[in-house]
Structures are given as C-alpha cells and as structure tokens.
N, C-alpha and C. Protein backbone atom coordinates (compact mmCIF):
# COMPACT_ATOMS: atom_id res chain seq x y z
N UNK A 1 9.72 -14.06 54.97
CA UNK A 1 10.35 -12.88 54.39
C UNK A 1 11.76 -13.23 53.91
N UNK A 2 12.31 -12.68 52.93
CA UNK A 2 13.42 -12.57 52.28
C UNK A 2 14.61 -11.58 53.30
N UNK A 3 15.95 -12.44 53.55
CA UNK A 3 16.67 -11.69 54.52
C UNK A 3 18.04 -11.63 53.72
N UNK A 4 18.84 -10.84 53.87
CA UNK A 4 19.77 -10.13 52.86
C UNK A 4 21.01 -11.50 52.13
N UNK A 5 20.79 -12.26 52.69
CA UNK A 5 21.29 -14.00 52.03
C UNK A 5 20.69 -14.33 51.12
N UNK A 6 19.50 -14.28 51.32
CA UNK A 6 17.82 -14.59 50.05
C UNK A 6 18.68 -13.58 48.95
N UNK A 7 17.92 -12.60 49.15
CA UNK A 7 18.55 -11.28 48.94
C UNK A 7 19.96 -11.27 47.49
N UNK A 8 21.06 -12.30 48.03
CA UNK A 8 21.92 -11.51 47.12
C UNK A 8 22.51 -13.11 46.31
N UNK A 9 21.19 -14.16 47.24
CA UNK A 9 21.70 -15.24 46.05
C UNK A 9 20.95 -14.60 44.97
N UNK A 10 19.43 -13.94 45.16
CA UNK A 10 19.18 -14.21 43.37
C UNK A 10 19.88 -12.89 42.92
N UNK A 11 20.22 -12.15 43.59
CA UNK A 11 21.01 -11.55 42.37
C UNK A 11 22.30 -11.66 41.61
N UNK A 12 23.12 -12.85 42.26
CA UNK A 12 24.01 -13.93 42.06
C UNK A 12 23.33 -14.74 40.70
N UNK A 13 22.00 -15.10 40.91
CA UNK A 13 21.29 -15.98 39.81
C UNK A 13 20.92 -15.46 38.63
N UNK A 14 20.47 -13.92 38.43
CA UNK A 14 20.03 -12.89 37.64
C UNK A 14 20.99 -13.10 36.85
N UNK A 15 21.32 -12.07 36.02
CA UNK A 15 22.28 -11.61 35.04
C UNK A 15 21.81 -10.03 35.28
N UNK A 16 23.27 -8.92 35.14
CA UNK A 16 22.35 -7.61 35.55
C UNK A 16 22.66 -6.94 34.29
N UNK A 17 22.34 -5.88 33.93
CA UNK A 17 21.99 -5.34 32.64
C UNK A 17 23.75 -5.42 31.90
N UNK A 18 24.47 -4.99 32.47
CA UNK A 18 25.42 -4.76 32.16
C UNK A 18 26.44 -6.10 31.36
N UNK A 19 25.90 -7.34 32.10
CA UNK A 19 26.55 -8.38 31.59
C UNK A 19 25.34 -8.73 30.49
N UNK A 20 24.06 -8.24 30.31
CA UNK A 20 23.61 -8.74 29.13
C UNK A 20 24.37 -8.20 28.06
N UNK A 21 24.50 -6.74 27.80
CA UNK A 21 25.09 -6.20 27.14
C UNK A 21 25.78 -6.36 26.33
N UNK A 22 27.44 -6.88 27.38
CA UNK A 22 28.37 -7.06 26.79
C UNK A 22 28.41 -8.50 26.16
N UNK A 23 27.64 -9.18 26.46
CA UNK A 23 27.78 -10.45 25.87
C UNK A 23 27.26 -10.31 24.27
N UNK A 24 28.81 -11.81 23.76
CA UNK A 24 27.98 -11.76 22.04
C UNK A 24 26.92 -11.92 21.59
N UNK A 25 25.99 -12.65 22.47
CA UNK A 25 24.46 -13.15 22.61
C UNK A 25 24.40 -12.01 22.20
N UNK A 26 24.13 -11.49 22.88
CA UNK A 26 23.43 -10.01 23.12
C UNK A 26 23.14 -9.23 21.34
N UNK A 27 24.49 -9.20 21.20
CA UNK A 27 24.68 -8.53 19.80
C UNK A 27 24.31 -9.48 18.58
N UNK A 28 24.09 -10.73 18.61
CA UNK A 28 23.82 -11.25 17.40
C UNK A 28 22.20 -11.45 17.59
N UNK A 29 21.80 -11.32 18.74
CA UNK A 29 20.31 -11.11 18.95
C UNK A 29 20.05 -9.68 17.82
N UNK A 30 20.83 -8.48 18.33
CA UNK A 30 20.00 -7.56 17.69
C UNK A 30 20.37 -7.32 16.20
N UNK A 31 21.34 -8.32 15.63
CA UNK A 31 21.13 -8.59 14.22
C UNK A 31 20.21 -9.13 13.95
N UNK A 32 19.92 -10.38 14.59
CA UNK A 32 19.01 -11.09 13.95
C UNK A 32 17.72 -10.28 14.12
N UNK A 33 17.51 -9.65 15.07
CA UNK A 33 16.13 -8.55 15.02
C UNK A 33 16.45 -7.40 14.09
N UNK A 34 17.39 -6.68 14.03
CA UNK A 34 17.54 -5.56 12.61
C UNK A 34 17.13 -6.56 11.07
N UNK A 35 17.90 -7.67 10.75
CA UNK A 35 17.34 -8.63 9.86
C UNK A 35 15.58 -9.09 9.48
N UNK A 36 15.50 -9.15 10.73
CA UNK A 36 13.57 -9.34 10.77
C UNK A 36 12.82 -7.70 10.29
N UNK A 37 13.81 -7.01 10.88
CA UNK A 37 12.62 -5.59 11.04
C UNK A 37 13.09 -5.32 9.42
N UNK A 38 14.01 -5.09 8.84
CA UNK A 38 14.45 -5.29 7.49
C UNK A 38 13.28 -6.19 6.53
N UNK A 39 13.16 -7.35 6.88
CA UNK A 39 12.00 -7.85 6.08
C UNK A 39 10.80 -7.81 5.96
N UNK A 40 10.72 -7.47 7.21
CA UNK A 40 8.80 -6.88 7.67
C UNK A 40 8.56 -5.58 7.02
N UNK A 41 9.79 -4.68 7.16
CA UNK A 41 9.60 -3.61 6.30
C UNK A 41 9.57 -3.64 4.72
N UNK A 42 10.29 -4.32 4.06
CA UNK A 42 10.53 -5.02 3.22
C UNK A 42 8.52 -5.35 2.62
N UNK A 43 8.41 -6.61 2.86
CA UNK A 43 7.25 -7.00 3.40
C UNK A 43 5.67 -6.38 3.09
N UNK A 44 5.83 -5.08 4.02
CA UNK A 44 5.19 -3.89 4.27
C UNK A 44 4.89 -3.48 3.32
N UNK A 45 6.36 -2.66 1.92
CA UNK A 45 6.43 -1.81 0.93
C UNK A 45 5.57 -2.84 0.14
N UNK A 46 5.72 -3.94 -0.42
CA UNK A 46 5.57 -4.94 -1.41
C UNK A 46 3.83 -5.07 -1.37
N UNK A 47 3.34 -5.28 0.04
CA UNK A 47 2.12 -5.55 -0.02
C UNK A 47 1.23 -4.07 -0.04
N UNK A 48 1.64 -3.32 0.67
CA UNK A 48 1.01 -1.82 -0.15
C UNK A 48 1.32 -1.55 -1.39
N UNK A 49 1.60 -1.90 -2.31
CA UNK A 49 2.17 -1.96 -3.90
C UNK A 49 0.95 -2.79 -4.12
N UNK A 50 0.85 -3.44 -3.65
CA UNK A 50 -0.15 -4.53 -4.49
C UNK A 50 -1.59 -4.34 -3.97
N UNK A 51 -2.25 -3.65 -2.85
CA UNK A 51 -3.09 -3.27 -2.81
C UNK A 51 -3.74 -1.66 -3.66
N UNK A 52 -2.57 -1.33 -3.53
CA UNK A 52 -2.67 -0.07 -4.21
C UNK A 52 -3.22 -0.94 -6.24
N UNK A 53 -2.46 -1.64 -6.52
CA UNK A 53 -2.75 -2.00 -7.22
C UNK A 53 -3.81 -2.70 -8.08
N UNK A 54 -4.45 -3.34 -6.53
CA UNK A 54 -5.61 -3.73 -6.62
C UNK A 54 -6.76 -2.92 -7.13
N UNK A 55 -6.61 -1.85 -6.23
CA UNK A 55 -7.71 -0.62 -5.85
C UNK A 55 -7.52 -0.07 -7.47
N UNK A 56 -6.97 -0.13 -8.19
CA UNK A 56 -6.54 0.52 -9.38
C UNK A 56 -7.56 -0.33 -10.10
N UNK A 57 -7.61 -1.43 -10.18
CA UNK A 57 -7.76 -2.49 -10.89
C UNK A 57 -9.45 -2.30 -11.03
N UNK A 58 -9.66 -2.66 -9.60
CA UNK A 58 -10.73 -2.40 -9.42
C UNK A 58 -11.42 -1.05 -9.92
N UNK A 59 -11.21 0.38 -9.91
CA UNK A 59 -11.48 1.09 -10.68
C UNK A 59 -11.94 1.03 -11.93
N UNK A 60 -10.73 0.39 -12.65
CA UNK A 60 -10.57 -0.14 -14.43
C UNK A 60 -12.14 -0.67 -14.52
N UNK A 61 -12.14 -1.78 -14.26
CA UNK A 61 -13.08 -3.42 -13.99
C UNK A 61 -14.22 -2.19 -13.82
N UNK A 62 -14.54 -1.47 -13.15
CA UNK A 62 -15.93 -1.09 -12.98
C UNK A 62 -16.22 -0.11 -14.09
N UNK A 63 -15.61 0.70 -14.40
CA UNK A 63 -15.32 1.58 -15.46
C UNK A 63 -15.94 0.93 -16.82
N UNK A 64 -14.81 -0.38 -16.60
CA UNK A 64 -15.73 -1.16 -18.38
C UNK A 64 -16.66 -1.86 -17.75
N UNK A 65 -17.06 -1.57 -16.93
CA UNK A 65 -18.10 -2.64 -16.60
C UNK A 65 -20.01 -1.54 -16.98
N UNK A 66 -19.32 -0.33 -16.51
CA UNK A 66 -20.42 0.83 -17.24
C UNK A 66 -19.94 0.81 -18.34
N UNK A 67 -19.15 1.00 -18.97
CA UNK A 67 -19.35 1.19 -20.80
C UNK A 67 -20.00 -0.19 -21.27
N UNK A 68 -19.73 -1.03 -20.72
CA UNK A 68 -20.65 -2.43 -21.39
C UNK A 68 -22.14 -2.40 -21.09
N UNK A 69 -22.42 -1.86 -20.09
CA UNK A 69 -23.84 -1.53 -19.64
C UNK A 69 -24.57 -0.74 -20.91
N UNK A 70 -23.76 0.55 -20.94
CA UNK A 70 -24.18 1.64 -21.91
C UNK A 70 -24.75 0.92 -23.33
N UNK A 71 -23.06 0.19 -23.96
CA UNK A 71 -23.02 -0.37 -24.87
C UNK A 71 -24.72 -1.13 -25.06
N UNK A 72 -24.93 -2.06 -24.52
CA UNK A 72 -25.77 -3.09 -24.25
C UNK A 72 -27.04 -2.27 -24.33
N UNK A 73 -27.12 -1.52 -23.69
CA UNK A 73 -28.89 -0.80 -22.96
C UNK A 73 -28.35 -0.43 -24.66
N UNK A 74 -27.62 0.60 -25.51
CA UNK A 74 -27.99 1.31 -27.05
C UNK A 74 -28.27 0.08 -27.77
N UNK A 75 -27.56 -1.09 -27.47
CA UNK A 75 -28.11 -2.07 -28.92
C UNK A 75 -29.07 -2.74 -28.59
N UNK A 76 -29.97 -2.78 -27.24
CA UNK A 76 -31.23 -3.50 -26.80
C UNK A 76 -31.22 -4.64 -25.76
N UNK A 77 -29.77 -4.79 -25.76
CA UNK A 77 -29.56 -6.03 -24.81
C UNK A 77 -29.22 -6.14 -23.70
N UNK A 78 -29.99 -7.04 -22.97
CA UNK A 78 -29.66 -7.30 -21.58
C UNK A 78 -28.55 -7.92 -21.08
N UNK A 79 -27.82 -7.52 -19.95
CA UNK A 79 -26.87 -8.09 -19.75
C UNK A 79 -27.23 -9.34 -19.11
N UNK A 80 -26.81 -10.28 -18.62
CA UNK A 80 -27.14 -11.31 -17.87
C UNK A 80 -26.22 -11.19 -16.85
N UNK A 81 -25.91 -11.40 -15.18
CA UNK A 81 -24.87 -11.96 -14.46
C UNK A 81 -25.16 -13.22 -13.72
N UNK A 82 -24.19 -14.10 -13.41
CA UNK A 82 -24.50 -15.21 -12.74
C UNK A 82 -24.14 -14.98 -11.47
C-alpha cells in the first residue's frame, strides 16, 4: 500500500493543473491546435464544394446521356458501351 510519503512524492512528480496552465507550453500548444482546427475547417468547406460539385456533374453527364439515347433510338442507331 501507498503511505502518505508514496503519496506526496508523486504529486511532487505530476504537474497539477494549475502549473500546466500557466506555462508558455501550454499556450503555444493551443495555437498550434486553433491553427489545425482552422485548416480542417478550412479543409472541410473546400471538399464539400467539390462534392457538391460532383453530384452536379453527375446530373449533367446523365441528362446528355438520355438525350443521346433519344437522339440515337429517332435516327435508328444503337448505341454501343464498352
């Protein structure tokens, strides 16, 4: 068992909230994490833009993909796909 010597070396060894805090560590940590969350968000916007974009695309593409059908079946011809 742990007896009150045990006891108050590790909290001698710890660091307790208060000294994380104030330390500069501390604060250039949560730049460098505001910086990350900044780009992930960042990130985020850019690649929903481009799916959105996709999905658009894809719309288009199928769209002429029936008028070429149409086209084709009125003048007699078969389409071919590979």
């Amino acid at each position: 068992m742990l007896d009150d010597k045990d006891i108050q070396k590790l909290i001698e060894v710890f660091a307790t909230r208060e000294e994380i805090v104030t330390k500069p560590m501390f604060e250039e940590l949560k730049s460098s994490f505001n910086d990350l969350q900044t780009s992930v968000d960042a990130y985020a916007e850019k690649a929903d833009t481009y799916f959105q974009e996709m999905a658009m695309l894809t719309l288009k593409v199928n769209r002429h993909e029936k008028w070429l059908e149409k086209m084709a079946e009125k003048l007699g011809m078969k389409l071919d796909y590979y």
